[in-house]
PDB file of N, CA and C in Angstrom:
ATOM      1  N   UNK A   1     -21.143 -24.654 -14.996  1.00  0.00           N
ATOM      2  CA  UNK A   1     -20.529 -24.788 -13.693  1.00  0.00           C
ATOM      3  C   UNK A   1     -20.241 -23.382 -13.155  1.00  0.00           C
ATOM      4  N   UNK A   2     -21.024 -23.131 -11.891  1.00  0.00           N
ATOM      5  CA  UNK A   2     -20.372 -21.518 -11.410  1.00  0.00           C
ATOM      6  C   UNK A   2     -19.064 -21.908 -10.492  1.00  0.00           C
ATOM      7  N   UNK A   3     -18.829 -20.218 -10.820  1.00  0.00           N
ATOM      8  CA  UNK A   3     -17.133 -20.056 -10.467  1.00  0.00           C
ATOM      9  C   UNK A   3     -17.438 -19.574  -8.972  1.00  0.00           C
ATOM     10  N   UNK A   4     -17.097 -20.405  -7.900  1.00  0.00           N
ATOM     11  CA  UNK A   4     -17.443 -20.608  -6.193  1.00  0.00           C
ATOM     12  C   UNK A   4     -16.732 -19.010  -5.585  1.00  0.00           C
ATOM     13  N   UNK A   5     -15.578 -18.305  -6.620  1.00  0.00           N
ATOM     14  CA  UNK A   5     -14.755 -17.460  -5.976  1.00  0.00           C
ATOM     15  C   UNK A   5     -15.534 -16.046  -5.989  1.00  0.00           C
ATOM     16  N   UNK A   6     -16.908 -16.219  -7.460  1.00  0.00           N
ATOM     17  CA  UNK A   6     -17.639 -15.152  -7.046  1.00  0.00           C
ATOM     18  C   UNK A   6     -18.481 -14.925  -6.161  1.00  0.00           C
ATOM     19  N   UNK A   7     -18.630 -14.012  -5.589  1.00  0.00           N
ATOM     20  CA  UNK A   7     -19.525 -13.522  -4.599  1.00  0.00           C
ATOM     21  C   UNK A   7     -20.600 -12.792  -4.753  1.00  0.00           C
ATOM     22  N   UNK A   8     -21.026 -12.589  -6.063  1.00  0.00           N
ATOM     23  CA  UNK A   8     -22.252 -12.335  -6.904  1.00  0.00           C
ATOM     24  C   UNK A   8     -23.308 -13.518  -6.664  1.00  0.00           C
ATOM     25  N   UNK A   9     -24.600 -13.318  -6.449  1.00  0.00           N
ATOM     26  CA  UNK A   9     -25.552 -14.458  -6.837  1.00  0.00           C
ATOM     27  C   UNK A   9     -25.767 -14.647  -7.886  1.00  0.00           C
ATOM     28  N   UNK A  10     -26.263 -15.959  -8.710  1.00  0.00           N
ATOM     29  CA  UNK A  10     -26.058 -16.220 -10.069  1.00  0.00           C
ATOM     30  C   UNK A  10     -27.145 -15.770 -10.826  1.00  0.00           C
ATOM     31  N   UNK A  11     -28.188 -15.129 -10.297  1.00  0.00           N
ATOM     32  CA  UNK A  11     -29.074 -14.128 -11.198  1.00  0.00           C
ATOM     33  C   UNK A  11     -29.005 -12.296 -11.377  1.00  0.00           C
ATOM     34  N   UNK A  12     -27.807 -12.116 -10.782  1.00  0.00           N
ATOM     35  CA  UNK A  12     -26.857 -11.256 -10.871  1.00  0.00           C
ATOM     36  C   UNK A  12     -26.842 -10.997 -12.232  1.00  0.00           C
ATOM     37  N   UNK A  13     -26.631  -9.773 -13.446  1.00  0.00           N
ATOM     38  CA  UNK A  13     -26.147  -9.641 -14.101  1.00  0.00           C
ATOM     39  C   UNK A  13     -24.685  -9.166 -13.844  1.00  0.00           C
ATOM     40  N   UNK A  14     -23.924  -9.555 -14.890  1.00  0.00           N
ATOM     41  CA  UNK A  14     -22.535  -9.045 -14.475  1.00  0.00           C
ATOM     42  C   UNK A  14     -22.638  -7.717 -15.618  1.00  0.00           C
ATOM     43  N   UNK A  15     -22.093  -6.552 -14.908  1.00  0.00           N
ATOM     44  CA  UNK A  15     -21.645  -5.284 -15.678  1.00  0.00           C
ATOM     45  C   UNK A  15     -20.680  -5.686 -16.929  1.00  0.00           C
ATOM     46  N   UNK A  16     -20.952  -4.865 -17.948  1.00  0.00           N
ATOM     47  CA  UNK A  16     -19.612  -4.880 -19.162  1.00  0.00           C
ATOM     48  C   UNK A  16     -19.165  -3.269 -19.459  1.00  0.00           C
ATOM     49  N   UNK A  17     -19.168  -2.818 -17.955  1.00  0.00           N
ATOM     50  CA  UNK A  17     -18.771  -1.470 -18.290  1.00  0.00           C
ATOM     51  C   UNK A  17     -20.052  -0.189 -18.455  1.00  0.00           C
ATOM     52  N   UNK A  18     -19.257   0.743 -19.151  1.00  0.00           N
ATOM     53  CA  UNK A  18     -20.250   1.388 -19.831  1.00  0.00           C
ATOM     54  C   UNK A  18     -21.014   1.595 -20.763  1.00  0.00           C
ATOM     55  N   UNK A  19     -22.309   1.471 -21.180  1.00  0.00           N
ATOM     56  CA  UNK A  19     -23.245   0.897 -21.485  1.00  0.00           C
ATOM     57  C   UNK A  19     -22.919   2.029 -22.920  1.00  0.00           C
ATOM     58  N   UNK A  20     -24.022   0.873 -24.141  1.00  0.00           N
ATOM     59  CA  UNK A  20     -23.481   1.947 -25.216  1.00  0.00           C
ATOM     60  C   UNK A  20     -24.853   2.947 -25.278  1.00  0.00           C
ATOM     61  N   UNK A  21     -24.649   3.892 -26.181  1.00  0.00           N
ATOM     62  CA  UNK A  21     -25.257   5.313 -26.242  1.00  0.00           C
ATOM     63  C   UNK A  21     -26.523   4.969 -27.085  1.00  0.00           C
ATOM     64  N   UNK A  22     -27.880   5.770 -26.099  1.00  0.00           N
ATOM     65  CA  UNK A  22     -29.014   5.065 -26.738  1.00  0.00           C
ATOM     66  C   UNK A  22     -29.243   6.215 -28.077  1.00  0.00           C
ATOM     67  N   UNK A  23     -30.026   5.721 -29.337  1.00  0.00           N
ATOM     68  CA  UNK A  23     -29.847   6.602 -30.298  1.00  0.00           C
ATOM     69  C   UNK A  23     -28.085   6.698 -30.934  1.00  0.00           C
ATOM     70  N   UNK A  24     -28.697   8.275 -32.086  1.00  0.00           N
ATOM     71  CA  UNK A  24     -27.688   8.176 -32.886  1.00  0.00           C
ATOM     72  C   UNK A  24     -26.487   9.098 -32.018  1.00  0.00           C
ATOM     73  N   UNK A  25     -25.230   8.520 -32.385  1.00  0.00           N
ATOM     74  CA  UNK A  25     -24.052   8.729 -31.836  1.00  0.00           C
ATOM     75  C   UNK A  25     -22.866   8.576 -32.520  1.00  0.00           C
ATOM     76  N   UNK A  26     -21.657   9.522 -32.385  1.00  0.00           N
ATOM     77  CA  UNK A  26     -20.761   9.564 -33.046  1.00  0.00           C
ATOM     78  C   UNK A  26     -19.387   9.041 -32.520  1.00  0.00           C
ATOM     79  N   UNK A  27     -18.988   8.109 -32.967  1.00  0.00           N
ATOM     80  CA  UNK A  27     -17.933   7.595 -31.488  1.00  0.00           C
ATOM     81  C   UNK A  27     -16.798   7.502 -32.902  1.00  0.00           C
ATOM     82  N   UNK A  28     -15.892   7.571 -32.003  1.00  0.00           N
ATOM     83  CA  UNK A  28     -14.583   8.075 -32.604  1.00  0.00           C
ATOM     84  C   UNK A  28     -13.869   6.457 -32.126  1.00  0.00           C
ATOM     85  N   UNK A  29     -13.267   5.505 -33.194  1.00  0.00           N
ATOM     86  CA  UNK A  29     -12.418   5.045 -33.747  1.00  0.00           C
ATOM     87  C   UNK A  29     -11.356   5.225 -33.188  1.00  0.00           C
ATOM     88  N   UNK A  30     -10.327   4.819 -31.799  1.00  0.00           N
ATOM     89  CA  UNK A  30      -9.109   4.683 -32.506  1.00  0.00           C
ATOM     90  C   UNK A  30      -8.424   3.846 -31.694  1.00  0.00           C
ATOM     91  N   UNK A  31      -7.215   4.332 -31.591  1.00  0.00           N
ATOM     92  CA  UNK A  31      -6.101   3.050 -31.019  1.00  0.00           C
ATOM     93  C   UNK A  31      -5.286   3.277 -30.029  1.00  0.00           C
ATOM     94  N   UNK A  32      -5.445   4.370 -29.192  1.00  0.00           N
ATOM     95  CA  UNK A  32      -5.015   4.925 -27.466  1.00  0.00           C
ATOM     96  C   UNK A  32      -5.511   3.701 -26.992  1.00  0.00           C
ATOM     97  N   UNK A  33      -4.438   3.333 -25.872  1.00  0.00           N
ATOM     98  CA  UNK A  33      -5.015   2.695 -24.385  1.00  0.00           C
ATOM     99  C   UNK A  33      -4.384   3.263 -23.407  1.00  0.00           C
ATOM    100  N   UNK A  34      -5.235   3.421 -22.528  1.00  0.00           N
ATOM    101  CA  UNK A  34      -4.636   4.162 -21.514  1.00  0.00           C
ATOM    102  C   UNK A  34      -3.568   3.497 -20.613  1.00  0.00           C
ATOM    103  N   UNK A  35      -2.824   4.256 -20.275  1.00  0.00           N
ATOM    104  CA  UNK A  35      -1.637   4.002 -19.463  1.00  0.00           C
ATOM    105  C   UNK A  35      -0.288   3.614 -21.320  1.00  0.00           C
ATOM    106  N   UNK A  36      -0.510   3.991 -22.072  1.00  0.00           N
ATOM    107  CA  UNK A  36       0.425   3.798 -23.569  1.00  0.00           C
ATOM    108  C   UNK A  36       1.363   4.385 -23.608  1.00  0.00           C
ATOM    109  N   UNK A  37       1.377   5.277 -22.599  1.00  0.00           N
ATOM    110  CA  UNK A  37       2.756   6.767 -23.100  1.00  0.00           C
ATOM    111  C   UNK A  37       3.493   6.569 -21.452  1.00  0.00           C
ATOM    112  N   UNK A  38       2.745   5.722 -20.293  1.00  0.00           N
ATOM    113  CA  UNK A  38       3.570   5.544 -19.081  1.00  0.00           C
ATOM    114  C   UNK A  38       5.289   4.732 -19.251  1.00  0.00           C
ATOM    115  N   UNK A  39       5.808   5.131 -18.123  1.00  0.00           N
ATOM    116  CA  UNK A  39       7.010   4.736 -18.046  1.00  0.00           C
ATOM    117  C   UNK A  39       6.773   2.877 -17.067  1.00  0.00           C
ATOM    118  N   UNK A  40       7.185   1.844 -17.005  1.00  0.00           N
ATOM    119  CA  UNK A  40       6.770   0.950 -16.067  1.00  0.00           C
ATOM    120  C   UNK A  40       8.162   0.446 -16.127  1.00  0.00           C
ATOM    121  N   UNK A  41       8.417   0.167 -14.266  1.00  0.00           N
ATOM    122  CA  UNK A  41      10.097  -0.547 -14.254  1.00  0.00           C
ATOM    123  C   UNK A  41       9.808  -0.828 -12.899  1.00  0.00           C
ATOM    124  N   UNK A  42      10.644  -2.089 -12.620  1.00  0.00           N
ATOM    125  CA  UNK A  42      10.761  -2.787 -11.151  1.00  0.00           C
ATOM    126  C   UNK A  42      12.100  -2.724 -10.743  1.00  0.00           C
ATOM    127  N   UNK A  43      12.286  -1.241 -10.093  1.00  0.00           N
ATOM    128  CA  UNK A  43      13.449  -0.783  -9.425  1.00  0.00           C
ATOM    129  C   UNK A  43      13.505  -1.305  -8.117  1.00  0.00           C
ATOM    130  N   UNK A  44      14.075  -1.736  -7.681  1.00  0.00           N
ATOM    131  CA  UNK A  44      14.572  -1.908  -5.893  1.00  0.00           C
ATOM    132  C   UNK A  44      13.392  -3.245  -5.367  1.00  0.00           C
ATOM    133  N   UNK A  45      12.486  -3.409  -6.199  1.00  0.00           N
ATOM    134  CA  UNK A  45      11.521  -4.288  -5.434  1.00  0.00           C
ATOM    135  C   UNK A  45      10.216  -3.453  -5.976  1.00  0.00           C
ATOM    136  N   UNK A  46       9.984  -2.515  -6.056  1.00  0.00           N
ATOM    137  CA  UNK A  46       9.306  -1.407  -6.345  1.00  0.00           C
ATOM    138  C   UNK A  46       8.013  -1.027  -7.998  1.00  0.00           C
ATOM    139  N   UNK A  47       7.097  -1.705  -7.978  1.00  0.00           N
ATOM    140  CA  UNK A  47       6.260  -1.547  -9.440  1.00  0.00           C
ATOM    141  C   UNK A  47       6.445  -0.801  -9.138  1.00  0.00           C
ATOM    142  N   UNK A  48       6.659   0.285 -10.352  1.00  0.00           N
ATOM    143  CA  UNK A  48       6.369   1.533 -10.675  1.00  0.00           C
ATOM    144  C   UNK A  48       5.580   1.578 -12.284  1.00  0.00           C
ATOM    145  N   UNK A  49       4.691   2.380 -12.023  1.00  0.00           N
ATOM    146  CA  UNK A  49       3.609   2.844 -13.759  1.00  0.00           C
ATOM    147  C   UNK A  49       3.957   4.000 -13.294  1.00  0.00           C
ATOM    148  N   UNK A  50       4.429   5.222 -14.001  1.00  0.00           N
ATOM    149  CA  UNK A  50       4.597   6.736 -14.223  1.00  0.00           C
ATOM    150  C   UNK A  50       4.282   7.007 -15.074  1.00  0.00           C
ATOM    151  N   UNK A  51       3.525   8.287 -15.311  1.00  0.00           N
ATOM    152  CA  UNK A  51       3.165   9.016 -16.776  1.00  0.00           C
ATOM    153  C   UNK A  51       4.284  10.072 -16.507  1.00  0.00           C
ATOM    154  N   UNK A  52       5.298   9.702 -17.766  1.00  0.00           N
ATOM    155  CA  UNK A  52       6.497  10.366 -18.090  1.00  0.00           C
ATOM    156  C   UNK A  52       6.694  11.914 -17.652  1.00  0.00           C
ATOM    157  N   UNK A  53       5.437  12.715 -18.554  1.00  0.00           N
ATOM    158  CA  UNK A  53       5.041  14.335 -18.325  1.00  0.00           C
ATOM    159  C   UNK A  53       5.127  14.662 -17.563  1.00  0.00           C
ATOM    160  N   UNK A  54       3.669  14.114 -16.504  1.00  0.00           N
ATOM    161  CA  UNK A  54       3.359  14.258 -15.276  1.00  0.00           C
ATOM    162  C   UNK A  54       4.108  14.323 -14.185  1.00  0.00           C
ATOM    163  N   UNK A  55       5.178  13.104 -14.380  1.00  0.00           N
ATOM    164  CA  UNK A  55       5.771  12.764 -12.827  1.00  0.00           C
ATOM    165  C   UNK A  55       7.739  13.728 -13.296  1.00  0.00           C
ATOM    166  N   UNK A  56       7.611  14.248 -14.451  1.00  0.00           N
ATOM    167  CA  UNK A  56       9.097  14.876 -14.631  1.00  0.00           C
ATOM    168  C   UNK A  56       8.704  16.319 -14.297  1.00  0.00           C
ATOM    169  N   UNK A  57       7.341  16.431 -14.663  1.00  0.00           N
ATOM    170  CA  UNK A  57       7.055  18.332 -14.416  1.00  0.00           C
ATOM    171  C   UNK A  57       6.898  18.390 -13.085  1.00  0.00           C
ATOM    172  N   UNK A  58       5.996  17.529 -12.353  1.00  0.00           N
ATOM    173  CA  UNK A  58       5.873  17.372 -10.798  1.00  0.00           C
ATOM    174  C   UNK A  58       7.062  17.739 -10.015  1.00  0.00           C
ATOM    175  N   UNK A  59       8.176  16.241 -10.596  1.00  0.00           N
ATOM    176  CA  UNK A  59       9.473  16.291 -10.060  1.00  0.00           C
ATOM    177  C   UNK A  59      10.425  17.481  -9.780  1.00  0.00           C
ATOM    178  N   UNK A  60      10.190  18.497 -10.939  1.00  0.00           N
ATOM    179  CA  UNK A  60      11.175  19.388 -10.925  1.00  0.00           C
ATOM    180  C   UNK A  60      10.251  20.458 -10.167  1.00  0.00           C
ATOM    181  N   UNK A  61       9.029  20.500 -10.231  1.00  0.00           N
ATOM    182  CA  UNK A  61       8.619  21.347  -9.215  1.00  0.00           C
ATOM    183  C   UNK A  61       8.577  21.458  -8.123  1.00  0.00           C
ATOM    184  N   UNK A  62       8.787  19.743  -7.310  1.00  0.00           N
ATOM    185  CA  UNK A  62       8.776  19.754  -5.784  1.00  0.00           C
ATOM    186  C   UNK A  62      10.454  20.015  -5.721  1.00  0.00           C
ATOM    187  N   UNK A  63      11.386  19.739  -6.657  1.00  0.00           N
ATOM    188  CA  UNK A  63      12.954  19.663  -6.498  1.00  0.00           C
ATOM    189  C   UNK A  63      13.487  21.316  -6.254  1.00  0.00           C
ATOM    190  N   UNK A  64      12.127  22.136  -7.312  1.00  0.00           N
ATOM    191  CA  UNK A  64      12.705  23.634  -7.292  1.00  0.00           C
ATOM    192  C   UNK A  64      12.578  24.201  -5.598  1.00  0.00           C
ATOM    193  N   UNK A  65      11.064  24.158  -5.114  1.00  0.00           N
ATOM    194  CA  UNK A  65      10.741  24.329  -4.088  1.00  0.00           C
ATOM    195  C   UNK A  65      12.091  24.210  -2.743  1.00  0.00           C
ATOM    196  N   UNK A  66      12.243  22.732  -2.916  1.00  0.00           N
ATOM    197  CA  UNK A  66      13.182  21.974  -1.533  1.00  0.00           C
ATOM    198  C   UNK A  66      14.444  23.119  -1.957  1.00  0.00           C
ATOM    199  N   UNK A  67      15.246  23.004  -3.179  1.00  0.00           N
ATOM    200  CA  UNK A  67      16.221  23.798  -3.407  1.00  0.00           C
ATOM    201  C   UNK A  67      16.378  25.197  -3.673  1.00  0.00           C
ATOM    202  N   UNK A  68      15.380  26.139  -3.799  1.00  0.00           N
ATOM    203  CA  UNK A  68      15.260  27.270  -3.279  1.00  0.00           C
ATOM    204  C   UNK A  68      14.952  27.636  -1.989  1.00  0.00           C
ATOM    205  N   UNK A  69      14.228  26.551  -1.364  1.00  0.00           N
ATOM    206  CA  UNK A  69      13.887  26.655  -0.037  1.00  0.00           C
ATOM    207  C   UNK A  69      15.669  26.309   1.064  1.00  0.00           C
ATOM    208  N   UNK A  70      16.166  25.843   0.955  1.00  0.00           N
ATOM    209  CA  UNK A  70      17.187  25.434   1.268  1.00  0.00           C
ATOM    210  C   UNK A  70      18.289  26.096   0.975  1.00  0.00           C
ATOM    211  N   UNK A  71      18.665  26.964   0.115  1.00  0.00           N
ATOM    212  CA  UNK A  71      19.070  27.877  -0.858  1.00  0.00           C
ATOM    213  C   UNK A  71      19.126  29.299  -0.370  1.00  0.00           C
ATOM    214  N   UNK A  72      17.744  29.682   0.280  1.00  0.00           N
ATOM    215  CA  UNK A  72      17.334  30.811   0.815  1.00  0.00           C
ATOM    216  C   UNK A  72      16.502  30.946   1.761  1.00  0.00           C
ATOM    217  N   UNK A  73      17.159  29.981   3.189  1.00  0.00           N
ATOM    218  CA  UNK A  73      16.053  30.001   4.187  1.00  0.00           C
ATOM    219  C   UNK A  73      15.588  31.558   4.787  1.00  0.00           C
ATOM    220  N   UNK A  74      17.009  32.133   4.854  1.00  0.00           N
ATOM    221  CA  UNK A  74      16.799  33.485   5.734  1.00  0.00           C
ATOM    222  C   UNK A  74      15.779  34.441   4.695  1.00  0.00           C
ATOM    223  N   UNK A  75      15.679  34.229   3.378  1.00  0.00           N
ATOM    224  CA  UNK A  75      14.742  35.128   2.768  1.00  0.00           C
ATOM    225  C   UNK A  75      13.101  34.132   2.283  1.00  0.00           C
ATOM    226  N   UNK A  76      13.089  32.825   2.295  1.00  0.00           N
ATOM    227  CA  UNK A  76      12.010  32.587   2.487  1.00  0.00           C
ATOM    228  C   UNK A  76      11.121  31.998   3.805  1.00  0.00           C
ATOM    229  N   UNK A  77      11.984  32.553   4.655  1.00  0.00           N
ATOM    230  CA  UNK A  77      11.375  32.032   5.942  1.00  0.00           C
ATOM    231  C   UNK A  77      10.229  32.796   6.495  1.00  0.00           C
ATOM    232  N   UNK A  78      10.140  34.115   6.582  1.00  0.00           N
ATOM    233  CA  UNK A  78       9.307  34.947   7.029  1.00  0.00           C
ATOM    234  C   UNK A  78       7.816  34.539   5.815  1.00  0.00           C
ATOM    235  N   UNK A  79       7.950  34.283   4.331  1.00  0.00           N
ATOM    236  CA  UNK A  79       6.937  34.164   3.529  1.00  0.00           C
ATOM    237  C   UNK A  79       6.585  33.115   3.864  1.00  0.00           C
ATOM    238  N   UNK A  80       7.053  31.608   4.022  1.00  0.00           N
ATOM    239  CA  UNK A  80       6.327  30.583   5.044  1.00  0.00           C
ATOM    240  C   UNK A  80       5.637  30.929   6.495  1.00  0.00           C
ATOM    241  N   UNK A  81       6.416  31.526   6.955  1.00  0.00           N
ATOM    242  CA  UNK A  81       5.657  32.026   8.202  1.00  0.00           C
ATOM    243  C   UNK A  81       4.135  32.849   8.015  1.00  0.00           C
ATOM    244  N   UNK A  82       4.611  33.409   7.554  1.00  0.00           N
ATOM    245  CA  UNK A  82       2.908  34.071   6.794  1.00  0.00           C
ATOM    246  C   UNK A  82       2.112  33.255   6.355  1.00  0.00           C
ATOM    247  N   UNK A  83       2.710  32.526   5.335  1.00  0.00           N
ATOM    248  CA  UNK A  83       1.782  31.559   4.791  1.00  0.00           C
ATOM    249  C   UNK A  83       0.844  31.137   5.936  1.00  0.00           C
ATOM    250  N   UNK A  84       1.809  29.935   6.829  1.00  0.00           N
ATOM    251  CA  UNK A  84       1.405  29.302   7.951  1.00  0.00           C
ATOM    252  C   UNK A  84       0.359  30.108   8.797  1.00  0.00           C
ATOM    253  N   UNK A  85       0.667  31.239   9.192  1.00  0.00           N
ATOM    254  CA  UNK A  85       0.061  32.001  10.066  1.00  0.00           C
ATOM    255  C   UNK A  85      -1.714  31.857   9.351  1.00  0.00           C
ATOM    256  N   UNK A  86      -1.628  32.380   7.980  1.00  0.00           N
ATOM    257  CA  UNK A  86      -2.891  33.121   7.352  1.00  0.00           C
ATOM    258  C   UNK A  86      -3.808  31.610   7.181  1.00  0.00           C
ATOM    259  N   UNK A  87      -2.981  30.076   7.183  1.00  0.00           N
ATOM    260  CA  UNK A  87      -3.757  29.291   6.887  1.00  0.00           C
ATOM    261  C   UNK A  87      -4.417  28.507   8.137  1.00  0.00           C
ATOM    262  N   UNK A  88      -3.748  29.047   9.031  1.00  0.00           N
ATOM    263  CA  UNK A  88      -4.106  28.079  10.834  1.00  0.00           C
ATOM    264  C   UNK A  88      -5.026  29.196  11.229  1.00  0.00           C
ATOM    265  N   UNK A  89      -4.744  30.362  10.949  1.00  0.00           N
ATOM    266  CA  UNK A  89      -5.536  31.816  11.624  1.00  0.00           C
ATOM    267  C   UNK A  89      -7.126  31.879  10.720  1.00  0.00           C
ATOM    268  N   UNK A  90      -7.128  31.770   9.787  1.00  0.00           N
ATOM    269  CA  UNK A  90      -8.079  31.775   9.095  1.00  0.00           C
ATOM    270  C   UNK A  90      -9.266  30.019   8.294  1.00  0.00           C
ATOM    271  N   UNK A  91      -8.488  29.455   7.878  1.00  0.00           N
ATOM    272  CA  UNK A  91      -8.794  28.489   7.326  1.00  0.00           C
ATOM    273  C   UNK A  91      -8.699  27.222   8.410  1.00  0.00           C
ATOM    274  N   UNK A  92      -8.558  27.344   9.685  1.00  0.00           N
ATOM    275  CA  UNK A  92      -8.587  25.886  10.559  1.00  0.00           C
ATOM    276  C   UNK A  92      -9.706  25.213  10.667  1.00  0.00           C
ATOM    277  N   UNK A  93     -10.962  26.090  10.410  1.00  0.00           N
ATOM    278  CA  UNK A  93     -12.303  25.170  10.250  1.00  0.00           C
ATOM    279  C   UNK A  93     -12.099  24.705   9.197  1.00  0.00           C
ATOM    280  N   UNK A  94     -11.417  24.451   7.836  1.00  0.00           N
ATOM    281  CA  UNK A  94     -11.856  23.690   6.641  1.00  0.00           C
ATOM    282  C   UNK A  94     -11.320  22.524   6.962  1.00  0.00           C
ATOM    283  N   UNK A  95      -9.880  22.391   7.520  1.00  0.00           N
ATOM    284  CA  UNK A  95      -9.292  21.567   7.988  1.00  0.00           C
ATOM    285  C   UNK A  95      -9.811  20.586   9.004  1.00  0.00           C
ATOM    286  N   UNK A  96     -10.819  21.080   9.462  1.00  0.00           N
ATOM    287  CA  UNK A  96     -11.765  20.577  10.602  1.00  0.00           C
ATOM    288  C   UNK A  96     -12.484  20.173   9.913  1.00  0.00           C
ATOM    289  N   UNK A  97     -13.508  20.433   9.046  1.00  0.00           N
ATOM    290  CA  UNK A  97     -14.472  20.126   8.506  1.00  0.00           C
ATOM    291  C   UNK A  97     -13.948  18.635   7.517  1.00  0.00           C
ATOM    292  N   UNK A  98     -12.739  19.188   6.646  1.00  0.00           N
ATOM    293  CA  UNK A  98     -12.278  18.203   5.816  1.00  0.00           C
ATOM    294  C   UNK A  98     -12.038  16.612   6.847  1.00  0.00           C
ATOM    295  N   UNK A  99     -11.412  16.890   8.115  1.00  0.00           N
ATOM    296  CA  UNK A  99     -11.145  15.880   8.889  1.00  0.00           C
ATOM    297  C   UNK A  99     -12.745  14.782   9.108  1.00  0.00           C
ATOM    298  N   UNK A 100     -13.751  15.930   9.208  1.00  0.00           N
ATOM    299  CA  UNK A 100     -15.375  15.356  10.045  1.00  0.00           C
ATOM    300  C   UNK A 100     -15.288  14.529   8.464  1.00  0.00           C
ATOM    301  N   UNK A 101     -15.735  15.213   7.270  1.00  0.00           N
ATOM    302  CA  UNK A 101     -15.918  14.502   6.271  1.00  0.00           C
ATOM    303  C   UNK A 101     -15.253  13.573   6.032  1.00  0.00           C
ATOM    304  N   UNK A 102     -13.823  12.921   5.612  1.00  0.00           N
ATOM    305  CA  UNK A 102     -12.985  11.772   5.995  1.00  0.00           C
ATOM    306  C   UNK A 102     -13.236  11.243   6.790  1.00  0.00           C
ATOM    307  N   UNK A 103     -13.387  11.357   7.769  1.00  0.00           N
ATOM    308  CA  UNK A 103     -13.542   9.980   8.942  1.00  0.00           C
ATOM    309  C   UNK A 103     -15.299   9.531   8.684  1.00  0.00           C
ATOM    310  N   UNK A 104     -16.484  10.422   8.622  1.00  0.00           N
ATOM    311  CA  UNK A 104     -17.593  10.014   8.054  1.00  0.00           C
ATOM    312  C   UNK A 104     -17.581   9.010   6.383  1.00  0.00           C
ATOM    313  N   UNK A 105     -16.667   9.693   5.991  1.00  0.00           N
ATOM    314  CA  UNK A 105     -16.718   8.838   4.591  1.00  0.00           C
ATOM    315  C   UNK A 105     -15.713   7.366   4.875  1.00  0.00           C
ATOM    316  N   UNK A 106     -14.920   7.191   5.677  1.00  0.00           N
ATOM    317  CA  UNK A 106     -14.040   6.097   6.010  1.00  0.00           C
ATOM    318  C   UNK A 106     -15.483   4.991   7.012  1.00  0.00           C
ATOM    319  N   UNK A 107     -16.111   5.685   7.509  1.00  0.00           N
ATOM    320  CA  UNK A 107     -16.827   4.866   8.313  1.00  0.00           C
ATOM    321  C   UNK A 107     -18.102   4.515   7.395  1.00  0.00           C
ATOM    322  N   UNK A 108     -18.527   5.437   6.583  1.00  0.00           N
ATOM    323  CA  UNK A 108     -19.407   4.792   5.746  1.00  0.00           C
ATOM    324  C   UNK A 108     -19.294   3.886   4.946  1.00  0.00           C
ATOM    325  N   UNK A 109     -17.651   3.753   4.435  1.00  0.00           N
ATOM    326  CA  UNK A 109     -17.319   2.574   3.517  1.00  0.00           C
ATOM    327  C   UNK A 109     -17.148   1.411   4.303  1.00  0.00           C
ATOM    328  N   UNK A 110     -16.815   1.301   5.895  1.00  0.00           N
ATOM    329  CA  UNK A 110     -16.554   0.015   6.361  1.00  0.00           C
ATOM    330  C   UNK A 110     -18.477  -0.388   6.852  1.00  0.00           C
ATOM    331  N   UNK A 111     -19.547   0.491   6.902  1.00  0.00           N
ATOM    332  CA  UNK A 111     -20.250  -0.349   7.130  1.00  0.00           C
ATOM    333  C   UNK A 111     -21.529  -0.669   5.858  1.00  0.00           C
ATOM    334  N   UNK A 112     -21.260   0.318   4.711  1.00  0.00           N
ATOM    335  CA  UNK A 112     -21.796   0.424   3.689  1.00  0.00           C
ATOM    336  C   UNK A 112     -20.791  -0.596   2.644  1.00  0.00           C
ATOM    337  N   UNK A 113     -21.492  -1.556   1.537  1.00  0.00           N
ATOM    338  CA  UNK A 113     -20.961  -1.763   0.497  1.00  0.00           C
ATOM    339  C   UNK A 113     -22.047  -1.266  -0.861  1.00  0.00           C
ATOM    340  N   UNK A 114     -20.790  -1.407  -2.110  1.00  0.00           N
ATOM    341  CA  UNK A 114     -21.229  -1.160  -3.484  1.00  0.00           C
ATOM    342  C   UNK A 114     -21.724  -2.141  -4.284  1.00  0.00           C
ATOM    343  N   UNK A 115     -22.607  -2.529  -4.291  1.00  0.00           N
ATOM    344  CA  UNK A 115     -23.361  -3.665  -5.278  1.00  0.00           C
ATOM    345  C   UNK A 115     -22.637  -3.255  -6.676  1.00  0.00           C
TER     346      UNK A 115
END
């Protein structure tokens, strides 16, 4: 009996992933699954999956930023300003370019699909 919810035709093979290694090969044994070391909790309404490392080293790096930035506007204000200046003055075509590519790749996925 086929299952009506797929949208595959039934001489379709269905994928099982990645295919195994033709010839001799050395595959390593073990017992990781990914996402094993994440944090997962339903705060406020909110799934959350976090990788512990990732999102505490992140954290304290965007926290240092806001609070030195805030901390010391009158002495990091002029080094943002530069920043800003050297990346609109110099680099506004990538930003342009990055924009053409995104909207070409957004329009190729709504009229292109992935078999």
């Amino acid at each position: 009996m086929a299952n009506h919810d797929d949208k595959r035709p039934p001489e379709e093979p269905v994928s099982e992933g990645i295919p195994a290694p033709e010839g001799a090969a050395n595959l390593i044994d073990t017992d990781y699954v990914i996402g094993q070391d994440n944090i997962t909790t339903n705060t406020l309404g909110l799934n959350l999956d976090l990788h512990g490392k990732v999102f505490s080293i992140s954290a304290v790096i965007v926290l240092l930023f806001v609070v030195l930035t805030l901390a010391l506007q009158d002495t990091i204000a002029p080094i943002y300003d530069a920043i800003f200046s050297f990346l609109t003055g110099n680099l506004a075509w990538f930003f342009i370019l990055a924009a053409n590519i995104f909207v070409i790749l957004c329009v190729g996925l709504i009229f292109f699909t992935v078999r």
